[in-house]
N, C-alpha and C. Protein backbone atom coordinates (compact mmCIF):
# COMPACT_ATOMS: atom_id res chain seq x y z
N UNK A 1 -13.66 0.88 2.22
CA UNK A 1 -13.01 1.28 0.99
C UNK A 1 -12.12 2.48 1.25
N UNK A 2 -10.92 2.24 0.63
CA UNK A 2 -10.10 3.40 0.75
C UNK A 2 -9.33 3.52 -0.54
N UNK A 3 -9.73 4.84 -0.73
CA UNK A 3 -9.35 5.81 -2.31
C UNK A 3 -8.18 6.37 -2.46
N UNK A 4 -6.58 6.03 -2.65
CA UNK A 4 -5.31 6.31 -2.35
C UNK A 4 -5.23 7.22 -3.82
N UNK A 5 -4.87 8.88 -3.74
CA UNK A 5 -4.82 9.35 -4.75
C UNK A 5 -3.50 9.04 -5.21
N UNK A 6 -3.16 9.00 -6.38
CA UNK A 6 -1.81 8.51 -7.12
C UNK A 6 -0.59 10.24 -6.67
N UNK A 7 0.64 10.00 -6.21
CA UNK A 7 1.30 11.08 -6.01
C UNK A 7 2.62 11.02 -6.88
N UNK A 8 3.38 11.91 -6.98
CA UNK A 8 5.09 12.09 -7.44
C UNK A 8 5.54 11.08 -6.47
N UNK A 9 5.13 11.85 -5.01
CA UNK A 9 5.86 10.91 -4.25
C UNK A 9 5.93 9.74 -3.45
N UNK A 10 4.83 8.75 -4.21
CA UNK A 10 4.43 7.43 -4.10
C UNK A 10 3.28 7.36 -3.35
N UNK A 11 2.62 6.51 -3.22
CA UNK A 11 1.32 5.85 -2.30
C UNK A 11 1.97 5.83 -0.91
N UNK A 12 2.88 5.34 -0.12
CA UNK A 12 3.07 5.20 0.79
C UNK A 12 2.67 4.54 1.53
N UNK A 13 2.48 2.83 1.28
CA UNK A 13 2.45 2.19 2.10
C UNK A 13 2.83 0.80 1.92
N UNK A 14 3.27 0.04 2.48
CA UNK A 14 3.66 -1.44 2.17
C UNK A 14 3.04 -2.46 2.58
N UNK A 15 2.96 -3.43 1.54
CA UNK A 15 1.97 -5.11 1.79
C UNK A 15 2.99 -5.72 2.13
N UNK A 16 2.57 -7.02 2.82
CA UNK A 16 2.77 -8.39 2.69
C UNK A 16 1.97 -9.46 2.76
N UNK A 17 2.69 -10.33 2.27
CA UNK A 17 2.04 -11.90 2.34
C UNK A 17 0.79 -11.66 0.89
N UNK A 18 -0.25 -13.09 0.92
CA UNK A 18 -0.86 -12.88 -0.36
C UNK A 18 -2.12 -13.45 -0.31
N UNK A 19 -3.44 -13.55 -0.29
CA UNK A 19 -4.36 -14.18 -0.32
C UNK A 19 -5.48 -14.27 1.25
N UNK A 20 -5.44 -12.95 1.17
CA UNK A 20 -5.38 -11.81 0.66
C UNK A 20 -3.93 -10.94 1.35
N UNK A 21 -3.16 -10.02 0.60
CA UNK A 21 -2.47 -9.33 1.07
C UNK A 21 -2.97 -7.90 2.04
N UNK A 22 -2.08 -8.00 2.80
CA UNK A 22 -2.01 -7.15 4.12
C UNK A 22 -1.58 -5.82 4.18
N UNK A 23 -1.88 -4.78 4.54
CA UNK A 23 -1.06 -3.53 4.59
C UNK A 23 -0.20 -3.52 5.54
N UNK A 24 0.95 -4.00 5.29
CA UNK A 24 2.36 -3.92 6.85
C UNK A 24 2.71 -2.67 7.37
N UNK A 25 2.66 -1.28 6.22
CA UNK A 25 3.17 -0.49 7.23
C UNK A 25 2.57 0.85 6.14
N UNK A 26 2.07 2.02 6.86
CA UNK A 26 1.90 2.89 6.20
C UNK A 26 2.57 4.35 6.36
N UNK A 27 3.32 5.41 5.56
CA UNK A 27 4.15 6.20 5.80
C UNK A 27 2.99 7.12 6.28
N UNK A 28 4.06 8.25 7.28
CA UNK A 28 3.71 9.57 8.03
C UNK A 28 3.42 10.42 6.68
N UNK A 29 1.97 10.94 6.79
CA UNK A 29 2.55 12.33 6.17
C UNK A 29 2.22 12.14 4.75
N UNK A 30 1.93 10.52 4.29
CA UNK A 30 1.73 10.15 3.28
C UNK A 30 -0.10 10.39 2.52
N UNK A 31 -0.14 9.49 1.13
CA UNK A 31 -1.51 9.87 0.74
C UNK A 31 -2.15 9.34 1.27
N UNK A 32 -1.58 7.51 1.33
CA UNK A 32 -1.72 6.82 2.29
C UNK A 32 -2.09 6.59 3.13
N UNK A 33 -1.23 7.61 4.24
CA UNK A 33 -2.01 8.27 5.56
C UNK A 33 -3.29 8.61 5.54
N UNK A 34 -3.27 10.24 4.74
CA UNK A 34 -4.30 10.64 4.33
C UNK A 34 -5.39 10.41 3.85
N UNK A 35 -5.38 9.44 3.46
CA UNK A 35 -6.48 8.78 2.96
C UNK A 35 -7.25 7.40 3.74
N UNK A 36 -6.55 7.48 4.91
CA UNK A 36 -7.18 6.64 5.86
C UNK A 36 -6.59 5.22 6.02
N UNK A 37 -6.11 5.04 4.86
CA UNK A 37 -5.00 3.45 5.82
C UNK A 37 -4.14 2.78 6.21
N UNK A 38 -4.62 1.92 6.78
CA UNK A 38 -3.99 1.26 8.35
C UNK A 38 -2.96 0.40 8.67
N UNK A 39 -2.06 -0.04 9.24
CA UNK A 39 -1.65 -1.14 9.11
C UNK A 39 -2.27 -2.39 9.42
N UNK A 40 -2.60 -3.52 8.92
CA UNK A 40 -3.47 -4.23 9.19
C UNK A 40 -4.69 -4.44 8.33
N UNK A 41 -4.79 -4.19 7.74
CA UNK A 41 -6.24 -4.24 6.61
C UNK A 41 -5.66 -5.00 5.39
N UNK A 42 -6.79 -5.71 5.36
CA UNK A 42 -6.57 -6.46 3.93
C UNK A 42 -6.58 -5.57 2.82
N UNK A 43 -6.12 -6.33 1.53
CA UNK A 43 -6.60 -5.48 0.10
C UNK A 43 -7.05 -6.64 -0.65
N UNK A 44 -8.54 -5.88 -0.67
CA UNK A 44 -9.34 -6.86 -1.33
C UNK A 44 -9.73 -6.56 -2.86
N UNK A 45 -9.66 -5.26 -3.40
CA UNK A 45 -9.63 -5.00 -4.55
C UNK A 45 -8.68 -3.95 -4.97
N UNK A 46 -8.18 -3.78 -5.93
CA UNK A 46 -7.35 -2.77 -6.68
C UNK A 46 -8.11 -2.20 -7.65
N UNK A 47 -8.88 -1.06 -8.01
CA UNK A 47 -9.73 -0.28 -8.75
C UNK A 47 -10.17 -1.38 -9.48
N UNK A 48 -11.31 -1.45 -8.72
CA UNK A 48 -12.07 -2.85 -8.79
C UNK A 48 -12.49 -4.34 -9.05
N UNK A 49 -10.78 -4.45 -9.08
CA UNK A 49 -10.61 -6.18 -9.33
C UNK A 49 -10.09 -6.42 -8.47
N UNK A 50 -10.84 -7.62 -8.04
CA UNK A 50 -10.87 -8.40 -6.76
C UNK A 50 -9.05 -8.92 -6.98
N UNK A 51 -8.35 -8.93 -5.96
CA UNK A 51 -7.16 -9.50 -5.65
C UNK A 51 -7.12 -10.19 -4.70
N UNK A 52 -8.01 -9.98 -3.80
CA UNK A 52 -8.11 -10.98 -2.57
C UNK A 52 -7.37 -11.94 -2.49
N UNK A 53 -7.48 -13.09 -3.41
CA UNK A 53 -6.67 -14.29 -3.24
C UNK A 53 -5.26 -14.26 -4.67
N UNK A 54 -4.82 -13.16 -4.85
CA UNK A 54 -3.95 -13.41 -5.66
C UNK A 54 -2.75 -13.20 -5.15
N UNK A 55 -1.78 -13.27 -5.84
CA UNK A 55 0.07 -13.32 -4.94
C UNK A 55 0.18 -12.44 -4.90
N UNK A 56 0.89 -11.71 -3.98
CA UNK A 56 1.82 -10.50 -3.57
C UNK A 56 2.02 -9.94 -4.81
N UNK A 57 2.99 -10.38 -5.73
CA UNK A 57 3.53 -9.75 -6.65
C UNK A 57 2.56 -9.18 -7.69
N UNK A 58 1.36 -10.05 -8.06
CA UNK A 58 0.04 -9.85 -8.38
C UNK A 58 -0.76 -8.70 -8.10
N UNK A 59 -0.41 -8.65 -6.96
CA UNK A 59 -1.42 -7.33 -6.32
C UNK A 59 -0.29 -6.13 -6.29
N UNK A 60 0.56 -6.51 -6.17
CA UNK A 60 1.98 -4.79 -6.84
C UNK A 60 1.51 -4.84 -7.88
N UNK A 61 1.56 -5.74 -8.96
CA UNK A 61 1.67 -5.12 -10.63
C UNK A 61 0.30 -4.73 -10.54
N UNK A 62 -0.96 -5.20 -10.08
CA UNK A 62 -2.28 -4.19 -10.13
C UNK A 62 -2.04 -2.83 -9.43
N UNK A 63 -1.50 -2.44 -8.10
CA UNK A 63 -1.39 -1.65 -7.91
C UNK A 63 -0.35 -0.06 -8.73
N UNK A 64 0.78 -0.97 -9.33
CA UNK A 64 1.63 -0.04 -10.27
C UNK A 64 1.17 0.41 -11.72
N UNK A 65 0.35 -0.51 -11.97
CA UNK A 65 0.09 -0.59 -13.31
C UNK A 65 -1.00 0.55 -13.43
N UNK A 66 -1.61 0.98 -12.22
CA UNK A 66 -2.75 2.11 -12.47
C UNK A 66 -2.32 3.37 -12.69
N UNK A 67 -0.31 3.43 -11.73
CA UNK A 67 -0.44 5.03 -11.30
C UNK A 67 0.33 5.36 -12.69
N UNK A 68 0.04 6.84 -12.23
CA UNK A 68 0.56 7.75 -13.89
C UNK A 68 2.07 8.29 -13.34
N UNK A 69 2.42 8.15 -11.87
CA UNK A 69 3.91 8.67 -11.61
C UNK A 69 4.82 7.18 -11.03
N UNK A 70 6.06 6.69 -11.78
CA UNK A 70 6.07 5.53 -11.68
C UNK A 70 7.65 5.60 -11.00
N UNK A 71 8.21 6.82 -10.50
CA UNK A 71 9.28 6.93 -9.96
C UNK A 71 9.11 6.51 -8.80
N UNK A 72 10.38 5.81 -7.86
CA UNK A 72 10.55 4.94 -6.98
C UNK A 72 10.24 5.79 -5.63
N UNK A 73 9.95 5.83 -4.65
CA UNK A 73 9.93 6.51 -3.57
C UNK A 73 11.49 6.30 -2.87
N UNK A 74 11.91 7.87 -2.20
CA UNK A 74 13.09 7.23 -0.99
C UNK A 74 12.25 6.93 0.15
N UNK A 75 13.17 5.49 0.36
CA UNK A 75 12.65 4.68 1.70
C UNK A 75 13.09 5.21 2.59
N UNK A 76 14.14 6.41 2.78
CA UNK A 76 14.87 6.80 3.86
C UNK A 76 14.26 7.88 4.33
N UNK A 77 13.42 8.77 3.53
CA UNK A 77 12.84 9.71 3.87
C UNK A 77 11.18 9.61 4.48
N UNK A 78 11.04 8.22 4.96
CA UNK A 78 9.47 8.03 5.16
C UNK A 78 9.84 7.28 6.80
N UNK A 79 8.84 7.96 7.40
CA UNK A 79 8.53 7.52 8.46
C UNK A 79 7.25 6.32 8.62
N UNK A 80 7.56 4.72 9.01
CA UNK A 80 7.06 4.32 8.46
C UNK A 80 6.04 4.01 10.01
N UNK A 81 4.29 4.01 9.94
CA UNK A 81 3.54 3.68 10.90
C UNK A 81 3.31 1.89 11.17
N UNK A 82 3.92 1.24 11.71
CA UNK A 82 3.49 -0.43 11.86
C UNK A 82 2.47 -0.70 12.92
N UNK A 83 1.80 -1.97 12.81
CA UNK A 83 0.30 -2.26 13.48
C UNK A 83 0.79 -2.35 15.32
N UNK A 84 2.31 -3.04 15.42
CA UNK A 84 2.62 -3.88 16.52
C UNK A 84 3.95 -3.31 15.99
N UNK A 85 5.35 -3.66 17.43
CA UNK A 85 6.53 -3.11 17.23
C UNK A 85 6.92 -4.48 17.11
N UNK A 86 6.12 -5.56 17.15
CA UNK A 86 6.45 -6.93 16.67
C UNK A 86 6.56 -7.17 14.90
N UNK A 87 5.72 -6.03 14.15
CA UNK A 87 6.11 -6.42 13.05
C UNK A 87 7.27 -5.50 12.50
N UNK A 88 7.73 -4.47 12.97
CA UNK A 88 8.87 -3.36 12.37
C UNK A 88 10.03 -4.52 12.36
């Protein structure tokens, strides 16, 4: 389990795929980081509903729909950590 505190300046990290979705890449420096995850780990729940097998887009609107700061992150300013230089 990993507890991503909500920030100004976003969660910091990116999924793909869906059923269950994947963490593809997580920013430097981020809460993200900080909070311990990886690239590579499933997401199996979003404050405590199972998403495991739901779509991508499914598991963003659970994930957006919780935080209280809903401004966009710059993508240019994040250094992003990937599992393999096969997936960057």
């Amino acid at each position: 389990t990993v507890k991503i505190p909500d920030s100004a300046e976003g969660l910091g990290f990116q999924i793909r795929g869906y059923g269950p979705s994947v963490v593809h890449a997580v920013g430097r420096g981020t809460v993200a980081a900080a909070a311990g995850l990886h690239p590579g780990q499933c997401i199996i729940k979003v404050n405590g509903i199972n998403v495991s097998k739901e779509t991508h887009a499914s598991v963003i609107a659970h994930v957006t729909a919780c935080r209280k700061y809903r401004r966009p992150m710059k993508q240019d300013s994040i250094q992003w950590v990937y599992n393999s230089i096969e997936s960057a």
